[in-house]
C-alpha atoms as a PDB file:
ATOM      1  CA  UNK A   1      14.698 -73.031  12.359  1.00  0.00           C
ATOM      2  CA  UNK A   2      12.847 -70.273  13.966  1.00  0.00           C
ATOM      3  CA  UNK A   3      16.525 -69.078  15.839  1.00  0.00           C
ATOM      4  CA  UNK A   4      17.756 -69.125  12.427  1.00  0.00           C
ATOM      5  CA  UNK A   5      15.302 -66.508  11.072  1.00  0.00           C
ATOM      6  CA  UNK A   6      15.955 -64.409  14.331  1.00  0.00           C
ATOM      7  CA  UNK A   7      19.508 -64.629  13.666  1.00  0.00           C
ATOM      8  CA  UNK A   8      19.417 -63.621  10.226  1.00  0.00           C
ATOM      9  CA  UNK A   9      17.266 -60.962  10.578  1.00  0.00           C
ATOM     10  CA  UNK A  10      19.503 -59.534  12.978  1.00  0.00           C
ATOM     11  CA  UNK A  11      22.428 -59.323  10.451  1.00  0.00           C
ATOM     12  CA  UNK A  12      20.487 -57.589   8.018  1.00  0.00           C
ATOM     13  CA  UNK A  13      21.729 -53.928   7.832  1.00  0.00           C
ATOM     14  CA  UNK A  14      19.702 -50.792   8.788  1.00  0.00           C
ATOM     15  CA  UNK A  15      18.719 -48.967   6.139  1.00  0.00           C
ATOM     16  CA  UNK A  16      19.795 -46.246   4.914  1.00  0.00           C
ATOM     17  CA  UNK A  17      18.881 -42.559   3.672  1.00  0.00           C
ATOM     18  CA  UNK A  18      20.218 -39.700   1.309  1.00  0.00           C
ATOM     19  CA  UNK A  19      19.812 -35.757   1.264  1.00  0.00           C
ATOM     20  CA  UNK A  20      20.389 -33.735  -1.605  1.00  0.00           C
ATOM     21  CA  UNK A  21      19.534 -30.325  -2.673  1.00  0.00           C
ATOM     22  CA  UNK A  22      20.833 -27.279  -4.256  1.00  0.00           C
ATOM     23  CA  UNK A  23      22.200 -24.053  -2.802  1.00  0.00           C
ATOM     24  CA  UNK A  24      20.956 -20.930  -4.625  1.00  0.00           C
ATOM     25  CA  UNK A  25      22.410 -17.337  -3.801  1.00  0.00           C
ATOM     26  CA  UNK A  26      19.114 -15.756  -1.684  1.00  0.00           C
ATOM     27  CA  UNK A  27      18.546 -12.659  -4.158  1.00  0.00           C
ATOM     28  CA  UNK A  28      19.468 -13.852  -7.569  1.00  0.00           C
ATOM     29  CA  UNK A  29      18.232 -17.677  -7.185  1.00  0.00           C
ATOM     30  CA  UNK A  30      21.354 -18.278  -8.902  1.00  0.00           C
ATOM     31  CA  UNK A  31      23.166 -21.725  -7.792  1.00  0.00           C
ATOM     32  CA  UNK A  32      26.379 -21.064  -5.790  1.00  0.00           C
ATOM     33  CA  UNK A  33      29.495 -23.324  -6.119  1.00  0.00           C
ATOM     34  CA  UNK A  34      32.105 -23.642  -3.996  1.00  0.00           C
ATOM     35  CA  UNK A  35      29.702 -23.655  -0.788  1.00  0.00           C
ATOM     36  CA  UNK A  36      30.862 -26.154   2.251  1.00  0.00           C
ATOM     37  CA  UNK A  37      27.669 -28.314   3.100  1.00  0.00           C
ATOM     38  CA  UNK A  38      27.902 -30.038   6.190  1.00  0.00           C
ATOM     39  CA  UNK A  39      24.672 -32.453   7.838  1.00  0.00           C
ATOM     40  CA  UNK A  40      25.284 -33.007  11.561  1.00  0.00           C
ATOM     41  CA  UNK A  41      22.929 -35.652  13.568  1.00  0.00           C
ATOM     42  CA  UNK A  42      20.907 -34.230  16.006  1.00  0.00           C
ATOM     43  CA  UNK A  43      20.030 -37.061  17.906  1.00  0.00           C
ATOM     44  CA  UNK A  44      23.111 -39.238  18.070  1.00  0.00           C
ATOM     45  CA  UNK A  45      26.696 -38.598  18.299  1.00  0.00           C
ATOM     46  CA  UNK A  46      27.799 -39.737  14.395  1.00  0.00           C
ATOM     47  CA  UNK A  47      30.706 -37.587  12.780  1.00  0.00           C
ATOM     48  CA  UNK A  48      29.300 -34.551  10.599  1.00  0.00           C
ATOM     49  CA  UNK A  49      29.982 -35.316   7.146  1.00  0.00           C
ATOM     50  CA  UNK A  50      30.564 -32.322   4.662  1.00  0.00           C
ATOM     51  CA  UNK A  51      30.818 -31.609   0.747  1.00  0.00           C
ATOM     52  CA  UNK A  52      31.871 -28.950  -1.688  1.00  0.00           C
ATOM     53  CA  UNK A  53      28.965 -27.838  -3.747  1.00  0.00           C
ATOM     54  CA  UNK A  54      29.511 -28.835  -7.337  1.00  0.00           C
ATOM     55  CA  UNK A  55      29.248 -26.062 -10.296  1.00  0.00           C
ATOM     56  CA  UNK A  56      25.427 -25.916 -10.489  1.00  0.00           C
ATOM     57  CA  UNK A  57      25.270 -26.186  -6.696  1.00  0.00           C
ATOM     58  CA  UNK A  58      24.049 -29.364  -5.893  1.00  0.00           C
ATOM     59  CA  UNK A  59      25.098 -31.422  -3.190  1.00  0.00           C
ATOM     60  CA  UNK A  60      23.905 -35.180  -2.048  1.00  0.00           C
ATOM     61  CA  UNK A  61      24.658 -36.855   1.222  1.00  0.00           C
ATOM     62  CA  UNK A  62      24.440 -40.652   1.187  1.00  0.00           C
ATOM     63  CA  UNK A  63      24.703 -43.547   3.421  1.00  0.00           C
ATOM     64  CA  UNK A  64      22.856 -41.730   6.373  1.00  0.00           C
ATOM     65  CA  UNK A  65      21.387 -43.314   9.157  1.00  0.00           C
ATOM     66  CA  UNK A  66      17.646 -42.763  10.557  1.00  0.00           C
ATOM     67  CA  UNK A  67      17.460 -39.354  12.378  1.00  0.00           C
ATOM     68  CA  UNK A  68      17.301 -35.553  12.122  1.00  0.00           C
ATOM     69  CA  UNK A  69      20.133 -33.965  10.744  1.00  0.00           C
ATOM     70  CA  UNK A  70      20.957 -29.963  10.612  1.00  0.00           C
ATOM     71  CA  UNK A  71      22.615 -28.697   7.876  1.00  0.00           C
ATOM     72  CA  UNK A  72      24.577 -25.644   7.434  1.00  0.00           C
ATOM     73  CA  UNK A  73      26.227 -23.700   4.599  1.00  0.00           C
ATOM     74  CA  UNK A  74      29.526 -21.715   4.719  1.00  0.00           C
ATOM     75  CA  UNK A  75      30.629 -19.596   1.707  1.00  0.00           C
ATOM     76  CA  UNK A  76      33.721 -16.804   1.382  1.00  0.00           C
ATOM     77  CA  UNK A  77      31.419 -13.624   0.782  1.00  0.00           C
ATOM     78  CA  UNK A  78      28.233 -14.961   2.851  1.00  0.00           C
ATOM     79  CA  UNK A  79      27.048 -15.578   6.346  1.00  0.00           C
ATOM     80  CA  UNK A  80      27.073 -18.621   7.556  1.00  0.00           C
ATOM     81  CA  UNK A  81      23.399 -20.604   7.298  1.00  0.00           C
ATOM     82  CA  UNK A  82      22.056 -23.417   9.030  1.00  0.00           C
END
């Protein structure tokens, strides 16, 4: 019974986490579409994952695992962020 429970348990997915936000133009606080968002691990080697800012600038990363991530932001007309 008890081997059971230890095997079970060690099925069970990690969890999981999510980062959203919104990317505002630094001056004019204005959101800014069209702005490549990418969240890189900083502690393991998992593949960056990156998004396209939607019209009022949000973006929202899902499915993450546990860690630190650095994000960065690349626009035509800006310099880069991170």
């Amino acid at each position: 019974m008890i081997a059971a429970f230890l095997f079970a348990a060690l099925l069970q997915a990690a969890p999981t986490y999510a980062i959203s936000g919104t990317v505002v133009h630094g001056t004019a606080g204005s959101p800014l579409a069209k702005t490549r968002i990418s969240a890189v691990s900083t502690v393991n080697s998992s593949p960056a994952q990156s998004m396209v800012t939607a019209a009022d600038g949000r973006f929202h990363f899902e499915g993450l695992p546990a860690g630190k991530y650095r994000l960065t932001a690349e626009r035509l007309g800006f310099s880069p962020q991170g």
